[in-house]
C-alpha atoms as a PDB file:
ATOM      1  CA  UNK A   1      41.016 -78.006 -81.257  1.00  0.00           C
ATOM      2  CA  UNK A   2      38.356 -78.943 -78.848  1.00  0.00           C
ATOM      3  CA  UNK A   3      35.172 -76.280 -77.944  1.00  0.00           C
ATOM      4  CA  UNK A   4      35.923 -75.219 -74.565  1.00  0.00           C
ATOM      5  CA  UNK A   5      32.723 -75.607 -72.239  1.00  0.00           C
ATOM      6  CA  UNK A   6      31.677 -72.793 -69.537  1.00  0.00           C
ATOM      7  CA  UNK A   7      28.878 -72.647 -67.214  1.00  0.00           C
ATOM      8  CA  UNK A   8      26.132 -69.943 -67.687  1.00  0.00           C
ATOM      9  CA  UNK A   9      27.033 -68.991 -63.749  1.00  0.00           C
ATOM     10  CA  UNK A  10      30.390 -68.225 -65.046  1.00  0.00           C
ATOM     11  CA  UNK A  11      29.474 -65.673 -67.738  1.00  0.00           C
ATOM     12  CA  UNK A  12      29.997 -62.170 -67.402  1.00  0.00           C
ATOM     13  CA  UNK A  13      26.576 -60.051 -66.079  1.00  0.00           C
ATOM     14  CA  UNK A  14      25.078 -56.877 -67.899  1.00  0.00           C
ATOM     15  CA  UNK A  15      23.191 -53.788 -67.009  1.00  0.00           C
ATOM     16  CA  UNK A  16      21.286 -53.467 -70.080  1.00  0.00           C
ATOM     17  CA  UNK A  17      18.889 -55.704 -72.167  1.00  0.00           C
ATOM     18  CA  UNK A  18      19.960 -53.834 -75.495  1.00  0.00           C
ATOM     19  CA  UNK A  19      21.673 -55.964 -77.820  1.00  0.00           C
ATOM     20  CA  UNK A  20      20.492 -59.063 -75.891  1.00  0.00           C
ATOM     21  CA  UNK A  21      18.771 -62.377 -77.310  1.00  0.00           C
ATOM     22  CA  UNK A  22      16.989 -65.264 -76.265  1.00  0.00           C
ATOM     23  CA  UNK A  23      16.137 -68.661 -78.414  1.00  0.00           C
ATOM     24  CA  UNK A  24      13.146 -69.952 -78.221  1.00  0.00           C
ATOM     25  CA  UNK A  25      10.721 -72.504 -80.295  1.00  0.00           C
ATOM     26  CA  UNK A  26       7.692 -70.830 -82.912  1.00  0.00           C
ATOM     27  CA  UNK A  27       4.440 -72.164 -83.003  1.00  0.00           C
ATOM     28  CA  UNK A  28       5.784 -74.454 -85.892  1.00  0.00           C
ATOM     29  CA  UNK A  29       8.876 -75.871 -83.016  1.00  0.00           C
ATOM     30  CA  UNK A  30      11.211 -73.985 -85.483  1.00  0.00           C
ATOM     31  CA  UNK A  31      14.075 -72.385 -83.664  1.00  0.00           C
ATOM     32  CA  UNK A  32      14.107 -69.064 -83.656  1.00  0.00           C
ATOM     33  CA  UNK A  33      16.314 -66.240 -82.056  1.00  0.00           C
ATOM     34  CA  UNK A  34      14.845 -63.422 -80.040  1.00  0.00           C
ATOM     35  CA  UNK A  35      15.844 -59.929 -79.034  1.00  0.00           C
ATOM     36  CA  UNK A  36      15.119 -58.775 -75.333  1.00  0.00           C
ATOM     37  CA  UNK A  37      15.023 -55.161 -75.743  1.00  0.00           C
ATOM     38  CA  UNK A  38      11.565 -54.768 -76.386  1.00  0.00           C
ATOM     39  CA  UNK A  39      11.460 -55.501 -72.495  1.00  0.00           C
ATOM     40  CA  UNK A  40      13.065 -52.188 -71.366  1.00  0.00           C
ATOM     41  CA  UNK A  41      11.118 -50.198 -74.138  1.00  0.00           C
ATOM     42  CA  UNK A  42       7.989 -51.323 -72.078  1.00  0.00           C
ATOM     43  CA  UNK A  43       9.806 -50.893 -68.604  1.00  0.00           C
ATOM     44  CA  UNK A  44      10.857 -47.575 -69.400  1.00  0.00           C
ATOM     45  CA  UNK A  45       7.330 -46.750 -71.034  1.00  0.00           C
ATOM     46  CA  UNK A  46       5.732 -47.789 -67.611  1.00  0.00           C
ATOM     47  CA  UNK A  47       7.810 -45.335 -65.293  1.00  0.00           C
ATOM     48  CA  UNK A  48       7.226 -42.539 -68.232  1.00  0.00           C
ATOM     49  CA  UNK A  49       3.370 -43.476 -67.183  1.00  0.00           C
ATOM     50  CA  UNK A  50       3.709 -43.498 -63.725  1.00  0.00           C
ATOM     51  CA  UNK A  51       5.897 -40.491 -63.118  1.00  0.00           C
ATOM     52  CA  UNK A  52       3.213 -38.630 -65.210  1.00  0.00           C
ATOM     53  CA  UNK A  53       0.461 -40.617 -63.196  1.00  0.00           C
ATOM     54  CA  UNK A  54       2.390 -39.385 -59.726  1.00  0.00           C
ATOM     55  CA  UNK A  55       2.411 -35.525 -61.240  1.00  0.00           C
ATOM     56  CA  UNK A  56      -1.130 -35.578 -62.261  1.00  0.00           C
ATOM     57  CA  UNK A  57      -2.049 -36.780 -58.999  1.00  0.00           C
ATOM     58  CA  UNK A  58      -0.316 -34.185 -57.048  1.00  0.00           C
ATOM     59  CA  UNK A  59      -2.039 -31.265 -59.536  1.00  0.00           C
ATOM     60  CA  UNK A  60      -5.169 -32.801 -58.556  1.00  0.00           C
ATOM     61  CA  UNK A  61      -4.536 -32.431 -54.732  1.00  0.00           C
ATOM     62  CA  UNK A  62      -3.295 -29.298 -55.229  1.00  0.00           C
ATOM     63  CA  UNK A  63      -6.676 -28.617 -57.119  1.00  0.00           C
ATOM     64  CA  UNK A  64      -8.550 -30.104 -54.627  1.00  0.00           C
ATOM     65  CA  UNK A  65      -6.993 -28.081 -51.956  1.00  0.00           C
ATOM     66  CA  UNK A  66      -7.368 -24.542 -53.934  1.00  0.00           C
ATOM     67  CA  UNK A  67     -11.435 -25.724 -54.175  1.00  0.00           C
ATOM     68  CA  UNK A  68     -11.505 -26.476 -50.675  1.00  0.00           C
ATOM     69  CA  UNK A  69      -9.668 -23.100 -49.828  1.00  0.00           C
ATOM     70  CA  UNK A  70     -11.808 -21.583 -51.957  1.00  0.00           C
ATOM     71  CA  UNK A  71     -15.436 -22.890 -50.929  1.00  0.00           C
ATOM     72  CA  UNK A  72     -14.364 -21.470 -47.294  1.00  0.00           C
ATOM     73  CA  UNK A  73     -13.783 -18.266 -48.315  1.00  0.00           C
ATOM     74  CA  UNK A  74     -17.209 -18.031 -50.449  1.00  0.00           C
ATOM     75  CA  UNK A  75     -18.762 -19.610 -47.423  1.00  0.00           C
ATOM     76  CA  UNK A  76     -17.057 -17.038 -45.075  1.00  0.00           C
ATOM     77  CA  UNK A  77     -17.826 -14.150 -47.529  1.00  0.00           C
ATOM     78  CA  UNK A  78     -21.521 -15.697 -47.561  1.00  0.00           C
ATOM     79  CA  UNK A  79     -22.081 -15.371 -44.119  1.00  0.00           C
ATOM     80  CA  UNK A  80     -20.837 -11.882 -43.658  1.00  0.00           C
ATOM     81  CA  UNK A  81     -23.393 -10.905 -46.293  1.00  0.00           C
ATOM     82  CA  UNK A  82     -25.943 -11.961 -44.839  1.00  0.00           C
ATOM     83  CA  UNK A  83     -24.748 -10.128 -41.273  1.00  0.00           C
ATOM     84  CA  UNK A  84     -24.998  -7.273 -43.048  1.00  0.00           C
ATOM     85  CA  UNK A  85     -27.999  -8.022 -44.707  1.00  0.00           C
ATOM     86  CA  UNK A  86     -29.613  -8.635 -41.349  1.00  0.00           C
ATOM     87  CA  UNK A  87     -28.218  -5.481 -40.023  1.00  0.00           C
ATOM     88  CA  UNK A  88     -28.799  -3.422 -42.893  1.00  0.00           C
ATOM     89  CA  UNK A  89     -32.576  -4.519 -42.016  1.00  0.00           C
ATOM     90  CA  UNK A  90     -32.520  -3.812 -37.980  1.00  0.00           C
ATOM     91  CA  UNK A  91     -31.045  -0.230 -39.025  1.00  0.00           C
ATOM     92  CA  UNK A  92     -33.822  -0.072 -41.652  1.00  0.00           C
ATOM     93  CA  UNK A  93     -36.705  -1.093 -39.064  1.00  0.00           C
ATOM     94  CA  UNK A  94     -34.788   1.339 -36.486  1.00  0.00           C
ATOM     95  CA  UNK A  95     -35.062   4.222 -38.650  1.00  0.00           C
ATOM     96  CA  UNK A  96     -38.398   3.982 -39.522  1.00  0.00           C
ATOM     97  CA  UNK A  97     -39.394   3.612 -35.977  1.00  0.00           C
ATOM     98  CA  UNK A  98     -37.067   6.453 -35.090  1.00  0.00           C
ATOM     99  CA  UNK A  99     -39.593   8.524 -37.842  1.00  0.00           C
ATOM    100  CA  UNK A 100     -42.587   7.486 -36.765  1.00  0.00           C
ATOM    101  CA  UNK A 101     -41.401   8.802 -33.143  1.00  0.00           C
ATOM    102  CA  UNK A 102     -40.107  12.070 -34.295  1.00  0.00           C
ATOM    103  CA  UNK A 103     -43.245  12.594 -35.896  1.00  0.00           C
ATOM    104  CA  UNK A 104     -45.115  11.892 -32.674  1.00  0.00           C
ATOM    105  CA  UNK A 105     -43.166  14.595 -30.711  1.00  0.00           C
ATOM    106  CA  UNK A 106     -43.417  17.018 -33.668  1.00  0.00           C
ATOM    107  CA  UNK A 107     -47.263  16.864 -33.283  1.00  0.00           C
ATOM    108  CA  UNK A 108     -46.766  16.974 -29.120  1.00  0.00           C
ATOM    109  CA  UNK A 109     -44.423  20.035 -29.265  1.00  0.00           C
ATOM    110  CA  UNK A 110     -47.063  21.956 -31.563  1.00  0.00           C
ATOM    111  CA  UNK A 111     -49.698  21.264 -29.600  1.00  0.00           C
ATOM    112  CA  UNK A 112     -46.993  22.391 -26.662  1.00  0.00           C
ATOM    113  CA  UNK A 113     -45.956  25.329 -28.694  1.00  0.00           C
ATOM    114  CA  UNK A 114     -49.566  26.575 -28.245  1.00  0.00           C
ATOM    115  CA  UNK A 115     -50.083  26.033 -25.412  1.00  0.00           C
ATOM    116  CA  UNK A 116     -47.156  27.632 -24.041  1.00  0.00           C
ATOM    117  CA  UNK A 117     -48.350  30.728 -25.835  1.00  0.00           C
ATOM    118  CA  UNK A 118     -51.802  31.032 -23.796  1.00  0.00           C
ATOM    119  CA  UNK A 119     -49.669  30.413 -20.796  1.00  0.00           C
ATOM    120  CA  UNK A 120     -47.404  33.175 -21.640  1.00  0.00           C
ATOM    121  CA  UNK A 121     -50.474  35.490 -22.411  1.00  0.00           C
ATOM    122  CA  UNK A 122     -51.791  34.448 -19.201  1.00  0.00           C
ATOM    123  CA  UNK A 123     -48.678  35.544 -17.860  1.00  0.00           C
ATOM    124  CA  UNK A 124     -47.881  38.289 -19.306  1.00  0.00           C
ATOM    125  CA  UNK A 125     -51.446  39.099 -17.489  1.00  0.00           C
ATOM    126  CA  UNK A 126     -50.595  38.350 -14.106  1.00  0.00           C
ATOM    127  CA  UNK A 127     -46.762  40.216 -14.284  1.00  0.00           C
ATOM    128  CA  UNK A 128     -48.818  43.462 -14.705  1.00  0.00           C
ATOM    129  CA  UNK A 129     -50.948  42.425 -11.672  1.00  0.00           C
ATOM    130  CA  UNK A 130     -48.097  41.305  -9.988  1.00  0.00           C
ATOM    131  CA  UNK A 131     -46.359  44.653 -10.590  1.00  0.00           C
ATOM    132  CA  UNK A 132     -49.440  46.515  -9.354  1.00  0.00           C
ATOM    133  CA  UNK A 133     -49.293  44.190  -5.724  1.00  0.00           C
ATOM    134  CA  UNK A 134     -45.484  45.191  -5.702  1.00  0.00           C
ATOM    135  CA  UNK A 135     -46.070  48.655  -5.642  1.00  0.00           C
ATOM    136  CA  UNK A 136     -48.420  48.253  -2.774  1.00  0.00           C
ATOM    137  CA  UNK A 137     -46.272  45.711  -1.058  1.00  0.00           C
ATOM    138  CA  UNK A 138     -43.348  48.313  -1.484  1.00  0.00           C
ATOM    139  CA  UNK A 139     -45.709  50.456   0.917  1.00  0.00           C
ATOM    140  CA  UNK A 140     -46.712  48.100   3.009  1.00  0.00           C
ATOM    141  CA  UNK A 141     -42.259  47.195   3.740  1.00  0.00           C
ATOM    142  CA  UNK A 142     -41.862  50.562   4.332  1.00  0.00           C
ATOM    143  CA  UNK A 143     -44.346  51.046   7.091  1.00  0.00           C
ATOM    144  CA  UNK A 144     -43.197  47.023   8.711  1.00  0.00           C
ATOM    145  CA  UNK A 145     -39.618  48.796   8.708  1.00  0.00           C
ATOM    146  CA  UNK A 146     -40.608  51.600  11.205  1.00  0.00           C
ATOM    147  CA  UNK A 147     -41.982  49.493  12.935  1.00  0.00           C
ATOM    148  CA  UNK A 148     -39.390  46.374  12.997  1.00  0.00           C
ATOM    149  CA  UNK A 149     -37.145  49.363  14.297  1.00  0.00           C
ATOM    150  CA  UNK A 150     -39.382  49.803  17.155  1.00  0.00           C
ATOM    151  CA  UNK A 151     -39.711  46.008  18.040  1.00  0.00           C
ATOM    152  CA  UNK A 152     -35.830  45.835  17.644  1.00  0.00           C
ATOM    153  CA  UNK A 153     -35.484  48.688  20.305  1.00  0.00           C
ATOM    154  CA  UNK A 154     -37.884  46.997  22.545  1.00  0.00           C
ATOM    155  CA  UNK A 155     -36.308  43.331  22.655  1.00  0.00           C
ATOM    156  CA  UNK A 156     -32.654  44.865  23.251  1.00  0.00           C
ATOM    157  CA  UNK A 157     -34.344  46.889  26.468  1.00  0.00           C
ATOM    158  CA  UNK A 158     -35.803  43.746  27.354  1.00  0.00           C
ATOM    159  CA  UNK A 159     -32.851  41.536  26.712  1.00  0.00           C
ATOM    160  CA  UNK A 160     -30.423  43.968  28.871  1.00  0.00           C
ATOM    161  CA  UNK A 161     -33.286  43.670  32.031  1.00  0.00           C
ATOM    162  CA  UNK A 162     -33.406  40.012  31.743  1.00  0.00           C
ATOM    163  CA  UNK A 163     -29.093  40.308  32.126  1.00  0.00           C
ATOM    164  CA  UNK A 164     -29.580  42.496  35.307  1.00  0.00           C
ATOM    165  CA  UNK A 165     -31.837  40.090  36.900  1.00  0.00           C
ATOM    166  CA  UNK A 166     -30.499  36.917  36.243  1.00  0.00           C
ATOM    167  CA  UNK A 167     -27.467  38.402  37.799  1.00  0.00           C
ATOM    168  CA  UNK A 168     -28.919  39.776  40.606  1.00  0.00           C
ATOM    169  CA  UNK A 169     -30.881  36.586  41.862  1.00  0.00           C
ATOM    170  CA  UNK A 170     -28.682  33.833  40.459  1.00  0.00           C
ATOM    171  CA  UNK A 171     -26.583  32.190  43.394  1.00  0.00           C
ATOM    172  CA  UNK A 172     -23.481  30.383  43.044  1.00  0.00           C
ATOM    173  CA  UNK A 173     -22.537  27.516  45.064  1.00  0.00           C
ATOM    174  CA  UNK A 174     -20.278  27.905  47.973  1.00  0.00           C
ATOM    175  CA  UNK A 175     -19.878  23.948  49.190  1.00  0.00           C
ATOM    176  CA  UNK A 176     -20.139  20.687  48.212  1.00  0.00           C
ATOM    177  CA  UNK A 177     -20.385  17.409  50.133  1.00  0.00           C
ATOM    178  CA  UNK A 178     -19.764  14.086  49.013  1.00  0.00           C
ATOM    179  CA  UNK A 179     -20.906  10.355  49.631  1.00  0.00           C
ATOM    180  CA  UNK A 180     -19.016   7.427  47.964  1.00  0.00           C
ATOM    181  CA  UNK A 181     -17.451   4.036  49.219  1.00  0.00           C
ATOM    182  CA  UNK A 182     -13.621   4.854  50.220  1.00  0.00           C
ATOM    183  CA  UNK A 183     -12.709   0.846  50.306  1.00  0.00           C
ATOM    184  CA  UNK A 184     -14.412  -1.746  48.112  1.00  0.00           C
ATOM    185  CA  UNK A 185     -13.345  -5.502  47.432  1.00  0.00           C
ATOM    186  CA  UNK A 186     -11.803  -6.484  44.305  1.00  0.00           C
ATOM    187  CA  UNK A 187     -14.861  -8.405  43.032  1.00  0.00           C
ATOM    188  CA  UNK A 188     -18.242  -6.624  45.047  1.00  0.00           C
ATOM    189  CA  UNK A 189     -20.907  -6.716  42.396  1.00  0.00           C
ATOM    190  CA  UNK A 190     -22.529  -3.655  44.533  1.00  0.00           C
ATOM    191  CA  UNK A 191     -23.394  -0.618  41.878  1.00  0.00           C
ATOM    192  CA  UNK A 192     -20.916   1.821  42.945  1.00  0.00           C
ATOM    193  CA  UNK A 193     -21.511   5.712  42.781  1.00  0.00           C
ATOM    194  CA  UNK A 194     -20.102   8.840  43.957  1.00  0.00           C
ATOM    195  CA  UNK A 195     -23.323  10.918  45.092  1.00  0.00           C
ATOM    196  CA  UNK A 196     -22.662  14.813  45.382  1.00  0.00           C
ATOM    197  CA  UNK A 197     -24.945  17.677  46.834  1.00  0.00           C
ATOM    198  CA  UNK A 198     -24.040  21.333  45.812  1.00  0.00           C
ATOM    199  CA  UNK A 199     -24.394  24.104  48.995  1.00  0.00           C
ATOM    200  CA  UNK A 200     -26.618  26.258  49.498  1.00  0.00           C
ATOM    201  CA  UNK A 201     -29.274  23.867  48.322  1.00  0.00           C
ATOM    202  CA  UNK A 202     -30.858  24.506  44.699  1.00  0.00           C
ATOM    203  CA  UNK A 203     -27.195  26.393  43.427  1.00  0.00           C
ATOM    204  CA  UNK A 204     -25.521  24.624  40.932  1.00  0.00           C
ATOM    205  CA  UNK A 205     -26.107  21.584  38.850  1.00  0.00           C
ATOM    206  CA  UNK A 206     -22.819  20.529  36.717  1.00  0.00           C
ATOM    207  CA  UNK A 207     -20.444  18.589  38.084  1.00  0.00           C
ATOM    208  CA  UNK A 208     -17.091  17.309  36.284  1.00  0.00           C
ATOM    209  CA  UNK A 209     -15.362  14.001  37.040  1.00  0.00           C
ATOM    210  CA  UNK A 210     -11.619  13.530  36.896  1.00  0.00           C
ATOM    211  CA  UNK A 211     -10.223  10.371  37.555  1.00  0.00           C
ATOM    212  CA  UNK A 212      -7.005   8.575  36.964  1.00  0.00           C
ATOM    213  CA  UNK A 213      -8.204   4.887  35.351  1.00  0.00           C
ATOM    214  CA  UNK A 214      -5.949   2.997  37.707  1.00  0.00           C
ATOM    215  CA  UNK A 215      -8.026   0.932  40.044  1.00  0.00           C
ATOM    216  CA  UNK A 216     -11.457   2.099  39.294  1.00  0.00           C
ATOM    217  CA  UNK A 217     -12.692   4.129  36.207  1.00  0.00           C
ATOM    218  CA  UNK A 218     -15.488   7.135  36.824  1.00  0.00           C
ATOM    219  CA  UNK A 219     -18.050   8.145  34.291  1.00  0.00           C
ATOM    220  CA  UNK A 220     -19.519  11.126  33.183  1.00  0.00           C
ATOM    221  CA  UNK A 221     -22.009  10.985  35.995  1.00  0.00           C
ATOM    222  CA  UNK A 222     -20.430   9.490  39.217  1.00  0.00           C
ATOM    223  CA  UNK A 223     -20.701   6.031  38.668  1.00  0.00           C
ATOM    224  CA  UNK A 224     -17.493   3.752  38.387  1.00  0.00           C
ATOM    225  CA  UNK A 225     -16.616   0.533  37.887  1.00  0.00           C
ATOM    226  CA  UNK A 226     -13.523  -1.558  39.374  1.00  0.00           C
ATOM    227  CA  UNK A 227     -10.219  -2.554  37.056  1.00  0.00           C
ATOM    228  CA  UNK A 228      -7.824  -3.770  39.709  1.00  0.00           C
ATOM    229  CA  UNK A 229      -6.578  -4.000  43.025  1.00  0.00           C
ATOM    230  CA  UNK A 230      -4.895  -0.359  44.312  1.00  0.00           C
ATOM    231  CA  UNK A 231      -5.975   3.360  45.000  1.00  0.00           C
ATOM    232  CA  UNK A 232      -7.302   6.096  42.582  1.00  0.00           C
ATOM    233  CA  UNK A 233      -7.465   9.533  42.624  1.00  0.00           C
ATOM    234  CA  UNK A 234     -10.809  11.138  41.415  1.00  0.00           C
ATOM    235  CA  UNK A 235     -11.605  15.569  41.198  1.00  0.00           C
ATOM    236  CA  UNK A 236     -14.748  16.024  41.497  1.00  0.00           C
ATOM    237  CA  UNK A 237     -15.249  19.743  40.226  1.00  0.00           C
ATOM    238  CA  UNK A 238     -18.193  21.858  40.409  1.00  0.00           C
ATOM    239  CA  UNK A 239     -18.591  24.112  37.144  1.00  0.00           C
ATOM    240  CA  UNK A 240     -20.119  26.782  38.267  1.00  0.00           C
ATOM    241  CA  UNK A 241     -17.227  27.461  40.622  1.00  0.00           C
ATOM    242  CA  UNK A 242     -13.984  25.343  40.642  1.00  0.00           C
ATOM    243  CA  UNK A 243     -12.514  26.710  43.450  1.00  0.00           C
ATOM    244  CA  UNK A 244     -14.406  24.249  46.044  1.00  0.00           C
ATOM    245  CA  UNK A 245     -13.555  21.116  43.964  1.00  0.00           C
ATOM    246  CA  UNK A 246     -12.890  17.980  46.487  1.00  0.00           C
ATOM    247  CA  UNK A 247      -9.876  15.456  45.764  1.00  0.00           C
ATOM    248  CA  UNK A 248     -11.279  11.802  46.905  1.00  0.00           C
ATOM    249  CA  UNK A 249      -9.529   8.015  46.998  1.00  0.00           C
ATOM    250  CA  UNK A 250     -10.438   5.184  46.866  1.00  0.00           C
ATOM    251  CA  UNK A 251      -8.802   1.730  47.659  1.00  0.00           C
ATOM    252  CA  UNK A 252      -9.345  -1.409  46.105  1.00  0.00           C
ATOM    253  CA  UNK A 253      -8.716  -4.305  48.322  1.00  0.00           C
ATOM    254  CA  UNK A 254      -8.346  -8.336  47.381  1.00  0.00           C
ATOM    255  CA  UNK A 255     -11.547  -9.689  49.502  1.00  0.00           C
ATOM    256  CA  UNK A 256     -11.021 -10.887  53.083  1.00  0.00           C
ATOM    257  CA  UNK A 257     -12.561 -12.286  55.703  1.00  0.00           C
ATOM    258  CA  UNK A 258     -13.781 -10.212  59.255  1.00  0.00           C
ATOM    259  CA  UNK A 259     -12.735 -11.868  62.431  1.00  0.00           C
ATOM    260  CA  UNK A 260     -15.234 -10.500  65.275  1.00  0.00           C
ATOM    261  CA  UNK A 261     -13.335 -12.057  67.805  1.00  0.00           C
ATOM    262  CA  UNK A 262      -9.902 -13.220  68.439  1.00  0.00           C
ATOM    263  CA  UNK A 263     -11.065 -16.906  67.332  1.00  0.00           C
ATOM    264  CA  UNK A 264     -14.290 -16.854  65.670  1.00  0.00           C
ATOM    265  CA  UNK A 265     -15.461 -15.729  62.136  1.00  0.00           C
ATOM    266  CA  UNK A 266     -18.884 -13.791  61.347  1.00  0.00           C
ATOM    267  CA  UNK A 267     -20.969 -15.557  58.729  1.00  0.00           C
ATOM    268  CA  UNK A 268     -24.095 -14.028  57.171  1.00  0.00           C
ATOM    269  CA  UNK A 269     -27.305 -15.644  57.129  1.00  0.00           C
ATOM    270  CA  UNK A 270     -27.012 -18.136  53.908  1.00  0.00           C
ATOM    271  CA  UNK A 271     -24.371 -19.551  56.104  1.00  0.00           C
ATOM    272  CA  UNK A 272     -21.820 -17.988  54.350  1.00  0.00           C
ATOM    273  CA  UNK A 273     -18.438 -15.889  55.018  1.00  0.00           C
ATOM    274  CA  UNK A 274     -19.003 -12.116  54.638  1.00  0.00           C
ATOM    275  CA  UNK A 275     -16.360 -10.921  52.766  1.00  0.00           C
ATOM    276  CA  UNK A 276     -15.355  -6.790  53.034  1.00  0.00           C
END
């Protein structure tokens, strides 16, 4: 029976190199057979090495990151020493400057203290004198009252005769007349004025001014100015006796022109239209 031939392609494949061999030639070219599993010894020796290689890395970042954690929080702790170092010193210099103050006013409220007890001897001096001037003043008040009492008596007499002749001479007024414009134009610049005389002559003085605000508005004394075309009513009330107050009106009128005749027009002497 013939050996039977096969390609290497058609050989079966395997996962592992133990119980493998190669052939090879010596350095004397002498066959010689050779096993392959010294291969995955040293394979699996190298991932044994660099899964230990990959762990001691990781410890040493972790290390590193501990000492970097670490040198903050030294450097943090550093610094707040020496805030409180600094402060510990400001407090220090405060304090002794504080002292130094204290013993400043100590020494000013001494020299105080004795003064204030002359002052109080001097005092104590000037109460008895005082008391001495009281009695007299206490003399003196009683004599002032008699006589305030006798001043007091006096002005009310003369206060009652001044009453009896300021109401026997004064006069009251009886009449008033009046002078004002009845009938102005809408837009006369004119100052405008309600003039008043109080009868008999040299009587009264105050006069009150009641108007409506509808086509002119009155002030306190007499004058008024123009808000629109129409009439107003307007008191005018003497205070010193109401009874002879006068009602007035007056129009105000859109401007128009004055015919003199039945066809001419009067015009002033700038040549223009005089307007009423």
């Amino acid at each position: 029976m013939g050996v039977k031939k096969i390609k290497i392609s058609e050989l079966p494949l395997t996962d592992t190199l133990v119980g493998l061999y190669t052939i090879g030639v010596n350095a004397l070219n002498k066959s010689v057979k050779v096993s392959l599993e010294f291969l995955k010894t040293a394979a699996d020796e190298a991932n044994d090495a660099a899964t230990a290689a990959n762990k001691a890395k990781t410890a040493a970042e972790t290390a590193t990151e501990s000492a970097n954690t670490a040198t903050q929080k030294a450097n943090t702790a550093t610094e707040a020493a020496n805030t409180a170092a600094q402060n510990a010193t400001d407090k220090a210099m405060a304090a002794d400057t504080a002292a130094k103050n204290a013993n400043i006013k100590a020494d000013a409220a001494d020299k105080a203290a004795g003064v204030a007890t002359t002052a109080a001897n001097n005092a104590n001096s000037k109460a008895d004198l005082a008391d001495q001037k009281a009695t007299a003043a206490d003399t003196a008040a009683n004599l002032a009252g008699e006589t305030a009492e006798e001043a007091r008596a006096t002005i009310v007499r003369l206060e009652e005769l001044e009453e009896s002749l300021v109401g026997q001479y004064k006069m009251i007024p009886t009449g008033i007349n009046l002078d004002y414009p009845p009938r102005i134009t809408l837009r006369n610049t004119e100052p405008k004025r309600i003039k008043y005389e109080l009868l008999p002559t040299n009587t009264g003085r105050n006069v009150l001014f009641l108007g409506d605000d509808n086509a002119v508005s009155v002030q306190p004394d007499g004058s008024f100015t123009v808000n629109r075309a129409g009439i107003s009513k307007i008191h005018v009330i003497p205070t010193e006796n109401t009874s002879i107050y006068r009602t007035i009106q007056i129009t105000v009128a859109e401007p128009e022109l004055r015919r003199v005749k039945a066809n001419s027009l009067r015009l002033m002497g700038n040549g223009n239209f005089r307007l009423t």
